[in-house]
N, C-alpha and C. Protein backbone atom coordinates (compact mmCIF):
# COMPACT_ATOMS: atom_id res chain seq x y z
N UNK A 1 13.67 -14.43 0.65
CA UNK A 1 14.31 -13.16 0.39
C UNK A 1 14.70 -12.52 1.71
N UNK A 2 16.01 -11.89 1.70
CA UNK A 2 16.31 -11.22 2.80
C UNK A 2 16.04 -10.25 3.12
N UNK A 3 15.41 -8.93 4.38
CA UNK A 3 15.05 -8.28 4.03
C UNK A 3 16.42 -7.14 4.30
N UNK A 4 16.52 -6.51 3.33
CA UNK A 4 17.64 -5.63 3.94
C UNK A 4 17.73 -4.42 5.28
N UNK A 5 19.14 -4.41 5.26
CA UNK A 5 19.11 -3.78 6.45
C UNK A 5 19.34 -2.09 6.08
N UNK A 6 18.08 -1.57 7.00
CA UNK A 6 18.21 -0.21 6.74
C UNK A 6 19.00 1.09 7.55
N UNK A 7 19.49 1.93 6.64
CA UNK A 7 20.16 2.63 7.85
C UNK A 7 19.15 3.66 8.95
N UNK A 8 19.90 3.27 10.20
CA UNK A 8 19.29 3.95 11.44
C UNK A 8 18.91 5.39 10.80
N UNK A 9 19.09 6.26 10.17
CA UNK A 9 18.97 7.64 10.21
C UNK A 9 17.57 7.46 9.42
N UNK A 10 16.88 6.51 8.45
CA UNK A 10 16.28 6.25 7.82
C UNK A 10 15.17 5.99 8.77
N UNK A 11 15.16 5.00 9.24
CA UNK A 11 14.43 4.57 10.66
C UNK A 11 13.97 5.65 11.60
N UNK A 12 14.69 6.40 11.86
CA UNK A 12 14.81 7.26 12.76
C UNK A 12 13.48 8.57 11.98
N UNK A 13 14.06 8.79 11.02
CA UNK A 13 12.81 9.75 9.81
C UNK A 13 11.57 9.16 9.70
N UNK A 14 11.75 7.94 9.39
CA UNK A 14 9.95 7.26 9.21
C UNK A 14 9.26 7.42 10.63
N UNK A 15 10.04 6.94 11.86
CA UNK A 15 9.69 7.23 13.24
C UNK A 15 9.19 9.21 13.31
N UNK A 16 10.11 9.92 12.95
CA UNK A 16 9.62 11.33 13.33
C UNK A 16 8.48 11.76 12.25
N UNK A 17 8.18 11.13 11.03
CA UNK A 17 7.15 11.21 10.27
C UNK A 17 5.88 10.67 11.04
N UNK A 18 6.28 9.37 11.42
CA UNK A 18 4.53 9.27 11.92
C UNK A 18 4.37 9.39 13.58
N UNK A 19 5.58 9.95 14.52
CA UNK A 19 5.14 10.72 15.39
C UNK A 19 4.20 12.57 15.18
N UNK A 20 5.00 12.72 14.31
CA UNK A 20 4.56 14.32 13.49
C UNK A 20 3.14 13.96 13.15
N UNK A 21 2.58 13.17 12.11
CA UNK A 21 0.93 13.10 12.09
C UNK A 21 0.12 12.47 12.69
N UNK A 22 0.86 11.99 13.74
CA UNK A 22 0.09 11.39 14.79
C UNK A 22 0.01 12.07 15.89
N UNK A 23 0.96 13.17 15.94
CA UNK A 23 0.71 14.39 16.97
C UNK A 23 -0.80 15.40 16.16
N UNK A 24 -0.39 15.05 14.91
CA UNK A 24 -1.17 15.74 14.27
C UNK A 24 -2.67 16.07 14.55
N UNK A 25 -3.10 14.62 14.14
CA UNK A 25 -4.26 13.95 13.99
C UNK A 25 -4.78 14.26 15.37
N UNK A 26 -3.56 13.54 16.77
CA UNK A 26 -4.40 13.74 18.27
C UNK A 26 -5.08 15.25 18.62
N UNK A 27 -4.02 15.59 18.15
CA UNK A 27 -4.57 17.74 18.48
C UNK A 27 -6.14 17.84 17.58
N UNK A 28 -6.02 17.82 16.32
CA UNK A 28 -7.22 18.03 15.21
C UNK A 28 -8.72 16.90 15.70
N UNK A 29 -8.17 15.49 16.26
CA UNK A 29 -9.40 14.90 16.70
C UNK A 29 -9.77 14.90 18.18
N UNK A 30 -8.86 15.91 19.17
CA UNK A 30 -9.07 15.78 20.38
C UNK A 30 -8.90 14.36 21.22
N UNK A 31 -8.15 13.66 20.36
CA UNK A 31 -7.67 11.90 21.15
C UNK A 31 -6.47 12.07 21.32
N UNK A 32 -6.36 11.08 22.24
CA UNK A 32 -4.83 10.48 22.46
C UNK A 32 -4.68 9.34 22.02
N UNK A 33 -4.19 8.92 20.50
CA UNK A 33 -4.07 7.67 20.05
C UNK A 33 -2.58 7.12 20.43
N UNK A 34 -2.27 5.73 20.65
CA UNK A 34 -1.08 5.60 20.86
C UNK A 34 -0.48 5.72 19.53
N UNK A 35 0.88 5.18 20.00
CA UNK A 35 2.02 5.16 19.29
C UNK A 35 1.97 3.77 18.11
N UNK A 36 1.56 3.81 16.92
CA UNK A 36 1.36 2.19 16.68
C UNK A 36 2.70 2.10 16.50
N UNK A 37 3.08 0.27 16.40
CA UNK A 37 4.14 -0.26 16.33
C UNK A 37 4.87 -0.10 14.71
N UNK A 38 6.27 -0.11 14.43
CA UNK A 38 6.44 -0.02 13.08
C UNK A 38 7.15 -1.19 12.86
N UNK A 39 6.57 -1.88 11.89
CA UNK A 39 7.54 -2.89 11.61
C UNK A 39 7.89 -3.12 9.93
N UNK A 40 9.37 -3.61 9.14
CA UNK A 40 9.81 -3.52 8.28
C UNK A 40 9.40 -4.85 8.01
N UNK A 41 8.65 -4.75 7.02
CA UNK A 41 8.68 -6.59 6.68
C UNK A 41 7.60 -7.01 5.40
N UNK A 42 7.21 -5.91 5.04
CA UNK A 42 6.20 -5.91 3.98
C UNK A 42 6.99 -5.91 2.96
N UNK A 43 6.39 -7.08 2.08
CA UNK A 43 6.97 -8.33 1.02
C UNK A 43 6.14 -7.49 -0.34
N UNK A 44 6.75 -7.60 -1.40
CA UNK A 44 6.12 -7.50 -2.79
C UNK A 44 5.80 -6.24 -3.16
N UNK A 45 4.97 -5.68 -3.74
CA UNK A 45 4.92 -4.33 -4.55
C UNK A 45 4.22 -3.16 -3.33
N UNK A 46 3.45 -3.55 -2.43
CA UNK A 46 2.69 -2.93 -1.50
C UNK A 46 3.71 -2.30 -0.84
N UNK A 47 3.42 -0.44 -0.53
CA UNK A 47 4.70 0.33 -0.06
C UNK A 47 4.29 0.07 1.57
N UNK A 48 2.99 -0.46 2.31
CA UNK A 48 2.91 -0.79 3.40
C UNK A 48 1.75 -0.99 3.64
N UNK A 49 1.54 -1.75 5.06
CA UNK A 49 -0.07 -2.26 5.09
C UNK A 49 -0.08 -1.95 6.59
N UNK A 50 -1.74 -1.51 7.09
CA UNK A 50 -2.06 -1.20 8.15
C UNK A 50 -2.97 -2.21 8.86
N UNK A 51 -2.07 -2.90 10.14
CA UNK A 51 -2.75 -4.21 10.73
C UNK A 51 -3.41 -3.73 12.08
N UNK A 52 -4.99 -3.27 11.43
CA UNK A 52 -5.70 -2.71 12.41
C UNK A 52 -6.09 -3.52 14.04
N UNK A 53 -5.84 -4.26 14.00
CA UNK A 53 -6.26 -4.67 15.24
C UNK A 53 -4.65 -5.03 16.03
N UNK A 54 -3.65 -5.43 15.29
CA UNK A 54 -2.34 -4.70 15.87
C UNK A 54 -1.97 -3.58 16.46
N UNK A 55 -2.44 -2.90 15.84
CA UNK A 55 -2.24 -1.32 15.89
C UNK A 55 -1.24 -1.38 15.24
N UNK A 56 -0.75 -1.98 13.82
CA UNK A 56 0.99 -1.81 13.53
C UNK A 56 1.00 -1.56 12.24
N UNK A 57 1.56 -0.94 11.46
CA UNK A 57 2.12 -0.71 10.21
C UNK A 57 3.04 -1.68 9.83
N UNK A 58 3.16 -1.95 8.72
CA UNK A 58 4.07 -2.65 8.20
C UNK A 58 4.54 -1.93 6.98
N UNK A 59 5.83 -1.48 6.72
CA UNK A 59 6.62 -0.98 5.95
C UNK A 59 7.66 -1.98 5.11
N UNK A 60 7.60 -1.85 3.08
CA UNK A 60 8.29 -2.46 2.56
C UNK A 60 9.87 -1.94 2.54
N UNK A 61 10.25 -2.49 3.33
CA UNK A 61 12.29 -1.84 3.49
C UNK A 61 12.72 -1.60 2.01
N UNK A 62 12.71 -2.60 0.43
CA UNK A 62 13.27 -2.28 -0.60
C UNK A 62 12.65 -1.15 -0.77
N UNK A 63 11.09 -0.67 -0.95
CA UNK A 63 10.67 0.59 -1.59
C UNK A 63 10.79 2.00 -0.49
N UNK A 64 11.64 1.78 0.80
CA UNK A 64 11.91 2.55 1.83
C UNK A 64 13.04 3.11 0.73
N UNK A 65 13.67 2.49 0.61
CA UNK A 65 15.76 2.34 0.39
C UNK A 65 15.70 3.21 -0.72
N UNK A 66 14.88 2.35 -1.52
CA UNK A 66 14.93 3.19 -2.75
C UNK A 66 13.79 4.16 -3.18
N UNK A 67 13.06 5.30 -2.08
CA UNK A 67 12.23 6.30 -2.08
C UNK A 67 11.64 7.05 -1.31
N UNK A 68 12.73 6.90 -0.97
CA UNK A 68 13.23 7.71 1.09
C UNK A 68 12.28 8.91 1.22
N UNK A 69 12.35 10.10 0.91
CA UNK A 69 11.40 11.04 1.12
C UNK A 69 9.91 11.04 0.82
N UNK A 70 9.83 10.00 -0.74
CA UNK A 70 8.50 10.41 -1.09
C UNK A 70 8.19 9.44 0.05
N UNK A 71 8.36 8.18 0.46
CA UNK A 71 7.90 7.29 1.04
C UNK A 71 7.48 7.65 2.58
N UNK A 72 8.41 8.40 3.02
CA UNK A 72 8.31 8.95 4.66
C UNK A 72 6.86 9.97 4.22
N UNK A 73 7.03 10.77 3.22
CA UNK A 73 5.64 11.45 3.24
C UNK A 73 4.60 11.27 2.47
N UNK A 74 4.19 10.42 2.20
CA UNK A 74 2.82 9.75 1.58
C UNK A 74 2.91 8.36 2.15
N UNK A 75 3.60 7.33 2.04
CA UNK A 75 3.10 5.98 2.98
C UNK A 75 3.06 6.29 3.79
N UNK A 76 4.25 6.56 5.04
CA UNK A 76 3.46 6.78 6.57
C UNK A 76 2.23 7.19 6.37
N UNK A 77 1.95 9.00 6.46
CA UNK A 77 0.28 9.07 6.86
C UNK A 77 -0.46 8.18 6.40
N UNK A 78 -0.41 7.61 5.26
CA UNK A 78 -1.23 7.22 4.38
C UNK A 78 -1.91 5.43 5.33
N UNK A 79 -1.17 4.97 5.73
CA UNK A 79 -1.41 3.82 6.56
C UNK A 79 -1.75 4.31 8.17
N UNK A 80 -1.12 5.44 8.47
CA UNK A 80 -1.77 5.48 9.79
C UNK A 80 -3.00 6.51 9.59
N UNK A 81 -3.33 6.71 8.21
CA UNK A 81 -4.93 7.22 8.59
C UNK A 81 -5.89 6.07 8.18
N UNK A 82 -5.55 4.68 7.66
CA UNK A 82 -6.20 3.54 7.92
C UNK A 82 -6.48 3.47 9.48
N UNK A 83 -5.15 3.35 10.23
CA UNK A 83 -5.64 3.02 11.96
C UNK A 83 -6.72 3.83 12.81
N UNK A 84 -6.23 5.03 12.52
CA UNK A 84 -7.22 6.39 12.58
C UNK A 84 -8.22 6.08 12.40
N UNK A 85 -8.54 5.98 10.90
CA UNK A 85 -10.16 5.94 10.70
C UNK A 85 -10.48 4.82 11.48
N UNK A 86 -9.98 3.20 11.24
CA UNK A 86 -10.49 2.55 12.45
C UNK A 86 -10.86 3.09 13.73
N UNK A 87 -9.88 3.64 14.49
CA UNK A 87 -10.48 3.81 15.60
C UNK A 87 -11.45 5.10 15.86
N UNK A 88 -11.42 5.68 14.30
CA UNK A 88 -12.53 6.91 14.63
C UNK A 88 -13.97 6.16 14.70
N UNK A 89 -13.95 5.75 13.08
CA UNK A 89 -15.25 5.06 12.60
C UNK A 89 -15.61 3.58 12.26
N UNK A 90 -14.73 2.74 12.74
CA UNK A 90 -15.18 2.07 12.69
C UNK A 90 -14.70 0.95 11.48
N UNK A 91 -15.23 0.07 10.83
CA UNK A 91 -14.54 -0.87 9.83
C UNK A 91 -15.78 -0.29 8.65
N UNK A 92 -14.86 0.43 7.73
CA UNK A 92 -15.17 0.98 6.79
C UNK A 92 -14.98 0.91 5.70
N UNK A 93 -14.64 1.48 4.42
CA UNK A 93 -14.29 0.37 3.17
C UNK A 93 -12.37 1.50 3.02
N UNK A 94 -11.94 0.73 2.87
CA UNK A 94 -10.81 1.12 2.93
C UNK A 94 -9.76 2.32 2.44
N UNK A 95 -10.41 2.81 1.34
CA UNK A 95 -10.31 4.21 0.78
C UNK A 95 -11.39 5.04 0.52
N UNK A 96 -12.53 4.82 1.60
CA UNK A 96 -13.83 5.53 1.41
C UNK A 96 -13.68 6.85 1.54
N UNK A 97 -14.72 7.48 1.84
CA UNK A 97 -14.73 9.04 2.47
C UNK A 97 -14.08 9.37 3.54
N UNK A 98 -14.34 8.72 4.35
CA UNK A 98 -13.75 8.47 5.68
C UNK A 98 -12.03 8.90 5.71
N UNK A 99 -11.40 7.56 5.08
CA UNK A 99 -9.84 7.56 4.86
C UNK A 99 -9.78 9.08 4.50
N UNK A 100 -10.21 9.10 2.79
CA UNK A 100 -9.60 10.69 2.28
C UNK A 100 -10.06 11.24 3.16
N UNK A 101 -11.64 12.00 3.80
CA UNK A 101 -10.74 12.90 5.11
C UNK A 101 -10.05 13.10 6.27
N UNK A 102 -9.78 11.88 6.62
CA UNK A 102 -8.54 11.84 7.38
C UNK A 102 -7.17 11.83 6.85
N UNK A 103 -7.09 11.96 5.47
CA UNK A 103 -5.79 12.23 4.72
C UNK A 103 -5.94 13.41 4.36
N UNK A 104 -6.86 14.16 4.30
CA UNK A 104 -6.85 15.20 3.44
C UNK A 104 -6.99 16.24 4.45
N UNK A 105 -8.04 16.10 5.47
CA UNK A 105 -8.33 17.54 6.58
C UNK A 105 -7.68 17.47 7.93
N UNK A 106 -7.18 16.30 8.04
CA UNK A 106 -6.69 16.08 9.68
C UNK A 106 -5.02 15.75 9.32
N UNK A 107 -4.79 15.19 7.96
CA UNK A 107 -3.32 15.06 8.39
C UNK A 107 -2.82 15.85 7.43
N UNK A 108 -3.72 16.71 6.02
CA UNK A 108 -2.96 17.21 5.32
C UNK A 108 -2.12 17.25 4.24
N UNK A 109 -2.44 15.69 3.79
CA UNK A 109 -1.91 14.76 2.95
C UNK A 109 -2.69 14.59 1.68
N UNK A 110 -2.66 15.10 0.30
CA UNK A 110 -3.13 14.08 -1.21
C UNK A 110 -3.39 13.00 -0.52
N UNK A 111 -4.86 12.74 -0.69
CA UNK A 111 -5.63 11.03 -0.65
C UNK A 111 -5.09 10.35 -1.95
N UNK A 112 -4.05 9.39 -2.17
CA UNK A 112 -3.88 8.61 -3.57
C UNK A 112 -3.97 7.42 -2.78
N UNK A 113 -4.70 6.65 -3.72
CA UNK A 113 -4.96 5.35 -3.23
C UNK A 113 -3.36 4.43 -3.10
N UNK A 114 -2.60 4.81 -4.65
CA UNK A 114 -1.86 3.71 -4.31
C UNK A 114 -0.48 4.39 -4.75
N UNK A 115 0.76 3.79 -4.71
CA UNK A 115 1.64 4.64 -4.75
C UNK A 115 2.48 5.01 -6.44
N UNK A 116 3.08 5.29 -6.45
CA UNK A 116 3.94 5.60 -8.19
C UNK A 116 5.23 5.20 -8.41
N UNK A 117 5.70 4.68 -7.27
CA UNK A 117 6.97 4.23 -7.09
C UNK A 117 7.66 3.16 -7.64
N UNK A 118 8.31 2.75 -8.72
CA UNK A 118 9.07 2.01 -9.37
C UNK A 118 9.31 0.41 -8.69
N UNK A 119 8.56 -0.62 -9.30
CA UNK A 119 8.82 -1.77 -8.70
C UNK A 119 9.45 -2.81 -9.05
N UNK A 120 10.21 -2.30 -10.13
CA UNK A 120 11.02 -3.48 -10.83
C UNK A 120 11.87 -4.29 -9.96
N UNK A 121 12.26 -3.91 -8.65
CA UNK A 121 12.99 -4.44 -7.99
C UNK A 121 12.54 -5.40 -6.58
N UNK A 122 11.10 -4.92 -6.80
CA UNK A 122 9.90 -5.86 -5.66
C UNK A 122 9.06 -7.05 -6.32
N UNK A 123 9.36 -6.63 -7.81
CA UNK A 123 8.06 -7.50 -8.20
C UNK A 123 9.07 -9.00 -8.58
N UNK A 124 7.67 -9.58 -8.35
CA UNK A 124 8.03 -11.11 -8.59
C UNK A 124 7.50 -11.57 -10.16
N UNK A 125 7.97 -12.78 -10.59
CA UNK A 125 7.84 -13.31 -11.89
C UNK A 125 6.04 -13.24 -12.01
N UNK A 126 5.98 -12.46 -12.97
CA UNK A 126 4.69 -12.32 -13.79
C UNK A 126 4.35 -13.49 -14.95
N UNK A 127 2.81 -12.97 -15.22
CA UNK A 127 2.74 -13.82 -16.61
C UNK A 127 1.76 -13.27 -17.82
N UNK A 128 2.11 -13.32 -18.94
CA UNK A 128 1.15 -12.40 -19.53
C UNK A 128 0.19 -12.73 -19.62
N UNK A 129 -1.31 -11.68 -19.19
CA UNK A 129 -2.82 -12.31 -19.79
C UNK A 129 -2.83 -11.17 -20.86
N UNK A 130 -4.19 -11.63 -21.41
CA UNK A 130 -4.57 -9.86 -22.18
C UNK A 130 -6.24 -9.66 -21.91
N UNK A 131 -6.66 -8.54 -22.18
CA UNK A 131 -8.09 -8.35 -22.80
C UNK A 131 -8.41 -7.73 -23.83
N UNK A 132 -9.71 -7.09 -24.12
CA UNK A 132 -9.52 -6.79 -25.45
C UNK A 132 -8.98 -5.44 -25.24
N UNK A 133 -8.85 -4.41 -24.27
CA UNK A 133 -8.04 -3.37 -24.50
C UNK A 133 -6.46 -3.43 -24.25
N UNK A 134 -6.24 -4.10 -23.12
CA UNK A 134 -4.65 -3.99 -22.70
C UNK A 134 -4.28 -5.39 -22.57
N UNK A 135 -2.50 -5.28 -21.75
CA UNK A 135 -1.90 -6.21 -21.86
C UNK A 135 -2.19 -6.14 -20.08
N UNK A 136 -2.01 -7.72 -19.81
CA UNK A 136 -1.64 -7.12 -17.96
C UNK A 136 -0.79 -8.76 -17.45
N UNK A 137 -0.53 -7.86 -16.39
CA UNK A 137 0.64 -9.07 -15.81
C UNK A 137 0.03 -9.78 -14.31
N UNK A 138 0.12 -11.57 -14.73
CA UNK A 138 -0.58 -11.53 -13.27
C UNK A 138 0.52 -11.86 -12.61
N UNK A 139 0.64 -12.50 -11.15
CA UNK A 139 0.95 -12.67 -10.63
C UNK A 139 1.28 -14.38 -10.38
N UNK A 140 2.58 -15.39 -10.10
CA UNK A 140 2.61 -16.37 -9.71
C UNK A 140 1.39 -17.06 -8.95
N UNK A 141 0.73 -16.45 -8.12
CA UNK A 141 -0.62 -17.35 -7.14
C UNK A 141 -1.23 -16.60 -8.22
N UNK A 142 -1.60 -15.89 -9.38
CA UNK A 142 -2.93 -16.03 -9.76
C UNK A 142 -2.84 -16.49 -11.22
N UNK A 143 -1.49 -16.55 -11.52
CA UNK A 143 -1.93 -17.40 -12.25
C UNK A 143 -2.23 -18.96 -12.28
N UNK A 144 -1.78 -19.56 -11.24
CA UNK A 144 -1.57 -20.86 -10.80
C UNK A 144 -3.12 -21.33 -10.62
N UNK A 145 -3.64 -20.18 -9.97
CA UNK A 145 -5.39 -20.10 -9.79
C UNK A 145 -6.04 -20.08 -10.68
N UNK A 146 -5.81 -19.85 -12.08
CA UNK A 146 -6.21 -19.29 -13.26
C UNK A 146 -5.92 -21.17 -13.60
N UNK A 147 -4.96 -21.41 -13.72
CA UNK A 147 -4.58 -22.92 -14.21
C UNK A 147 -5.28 -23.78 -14.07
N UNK A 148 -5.65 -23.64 -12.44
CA UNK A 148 -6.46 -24.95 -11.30
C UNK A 148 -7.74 -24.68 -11.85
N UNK A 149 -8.05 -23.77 -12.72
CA UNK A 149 -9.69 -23.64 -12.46
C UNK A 149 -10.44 -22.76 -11.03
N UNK A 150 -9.66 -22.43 -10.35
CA UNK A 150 -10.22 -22.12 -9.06
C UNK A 150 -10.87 -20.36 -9.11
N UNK A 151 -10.07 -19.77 -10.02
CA UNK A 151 -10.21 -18.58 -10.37
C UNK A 151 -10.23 -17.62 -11.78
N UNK A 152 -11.18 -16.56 -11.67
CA UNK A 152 -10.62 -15.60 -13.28
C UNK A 152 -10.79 -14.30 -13.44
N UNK A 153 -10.43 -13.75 -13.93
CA UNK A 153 -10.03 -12.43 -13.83
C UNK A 153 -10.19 -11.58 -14.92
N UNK A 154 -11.41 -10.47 -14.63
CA UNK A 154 -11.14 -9.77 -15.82
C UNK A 154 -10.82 -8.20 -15.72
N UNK A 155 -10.98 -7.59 -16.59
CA UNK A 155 -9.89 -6.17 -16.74
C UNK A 155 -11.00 -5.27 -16.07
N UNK A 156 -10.28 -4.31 -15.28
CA UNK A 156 -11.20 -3.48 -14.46
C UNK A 156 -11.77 -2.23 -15.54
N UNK A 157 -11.38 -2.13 -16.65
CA UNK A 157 -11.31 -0.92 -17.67
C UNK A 157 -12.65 -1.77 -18.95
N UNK A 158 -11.97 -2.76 -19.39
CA UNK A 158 -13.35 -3.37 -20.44
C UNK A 158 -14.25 -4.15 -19.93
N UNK A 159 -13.84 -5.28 -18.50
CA UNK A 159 -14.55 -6.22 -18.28
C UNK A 159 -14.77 -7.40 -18.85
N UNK A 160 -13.76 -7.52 -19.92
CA UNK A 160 -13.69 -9.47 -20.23
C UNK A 160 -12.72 -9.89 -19.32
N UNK A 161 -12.61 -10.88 -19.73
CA UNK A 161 -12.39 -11.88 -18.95
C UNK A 161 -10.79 -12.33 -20.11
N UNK A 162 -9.70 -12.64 -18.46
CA UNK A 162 -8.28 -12.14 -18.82
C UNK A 162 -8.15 -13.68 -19.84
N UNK A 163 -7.05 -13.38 -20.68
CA UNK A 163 -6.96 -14.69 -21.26
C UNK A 163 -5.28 -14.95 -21.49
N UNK A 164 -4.83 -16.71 -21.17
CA UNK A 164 -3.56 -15.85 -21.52
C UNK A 164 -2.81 -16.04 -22.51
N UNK A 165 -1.57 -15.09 -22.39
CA UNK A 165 -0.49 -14.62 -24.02
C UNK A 165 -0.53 -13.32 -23.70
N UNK A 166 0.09 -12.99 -25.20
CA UNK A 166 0.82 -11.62 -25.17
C UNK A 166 -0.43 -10.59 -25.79
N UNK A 167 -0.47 -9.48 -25.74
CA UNK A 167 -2.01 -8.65 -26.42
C UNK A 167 -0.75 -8.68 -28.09
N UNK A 168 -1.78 -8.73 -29.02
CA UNK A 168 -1.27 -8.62 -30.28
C UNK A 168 -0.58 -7.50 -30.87
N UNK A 169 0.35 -7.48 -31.23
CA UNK A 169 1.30 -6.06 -31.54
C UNK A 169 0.70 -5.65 -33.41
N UNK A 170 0.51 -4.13 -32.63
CA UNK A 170 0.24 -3.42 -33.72
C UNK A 170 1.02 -3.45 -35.34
């Protein structure tokens, strides 16, 4: 997949977004953290991932394109208070206490774990499992894992164990 090309003015906003809470954060924690690197290249439904020992963000360009504002203000902070908390506290669990208050008291930001943003246009070919409450969609590598025997999966809401097909229509 190619990744598309975004316009400079776009670039230029995600850049003054996470200079802005990263000025933020240095004033409120008394550090001088650098500048992490930004890079466009994050693949699949994830609006971005924070490569702590990089120091770099990685930003998905389709869910940039298509969710320009919400995305400049909830993904940015939202990944550079992953780096943050690294370098405050340490390797921690990834949306612990920690994260939310560094999303919530130092940069000012709703702690949401994950984003709301429309992915029909990131996601890749699914497959149906079910459990006994819902329907859910896995993914090409899990279901392939599911096939091999290597792996299984059950629903984070009932706790069986996924099976697959369609859930039965009312």
């Amino acid at each position: 997949m190619k990744t598309p090309r975004l316009p400079i003015a776009l670039q230029q906003a995600v850049m003054r977004s996470l200079r802005h809470f990263l000025q933020l954060a240095n004033q409120r924690l008394e550090r001088s953290y650098p500048e992490p690197s930004l890079v466009y290249q994050q693949r699949g439904t994830a609006a971005g991932t924070a490569w702590l020992e990089q120091w770099e963000i990685r930003l998905n360009p389709v869910l940039l394109q298509e969710n320009q504002q919400a995305f400049i203000d909830e993904v940015v902070p939202h990944e550079l208070a992953h780096l943050l908390v690294w370098k405050t506290f340490g390797r921690v669990a990834p949306h612990g206490k920690e994260w939310k208050w560094m999303m919530e008291s130092v940069l000012g930001v709703p702690a949401r774990r994950t984003h709301q943003f429309a992915i029909t246009s990131v996601r890749a070919n699914t497959f149906p499992y079910r459990c006994r409450c819902q329907q859910h969609q896995l993914t090409v590598r899990r279901h392939n894992r599911v096939v091999r025997g290597e792996s299984e999966y059950r629903c984070v809401h009932c706790g069986t164990l996924l099976q697959p097909g369609e859930f039965p229509a009312e």
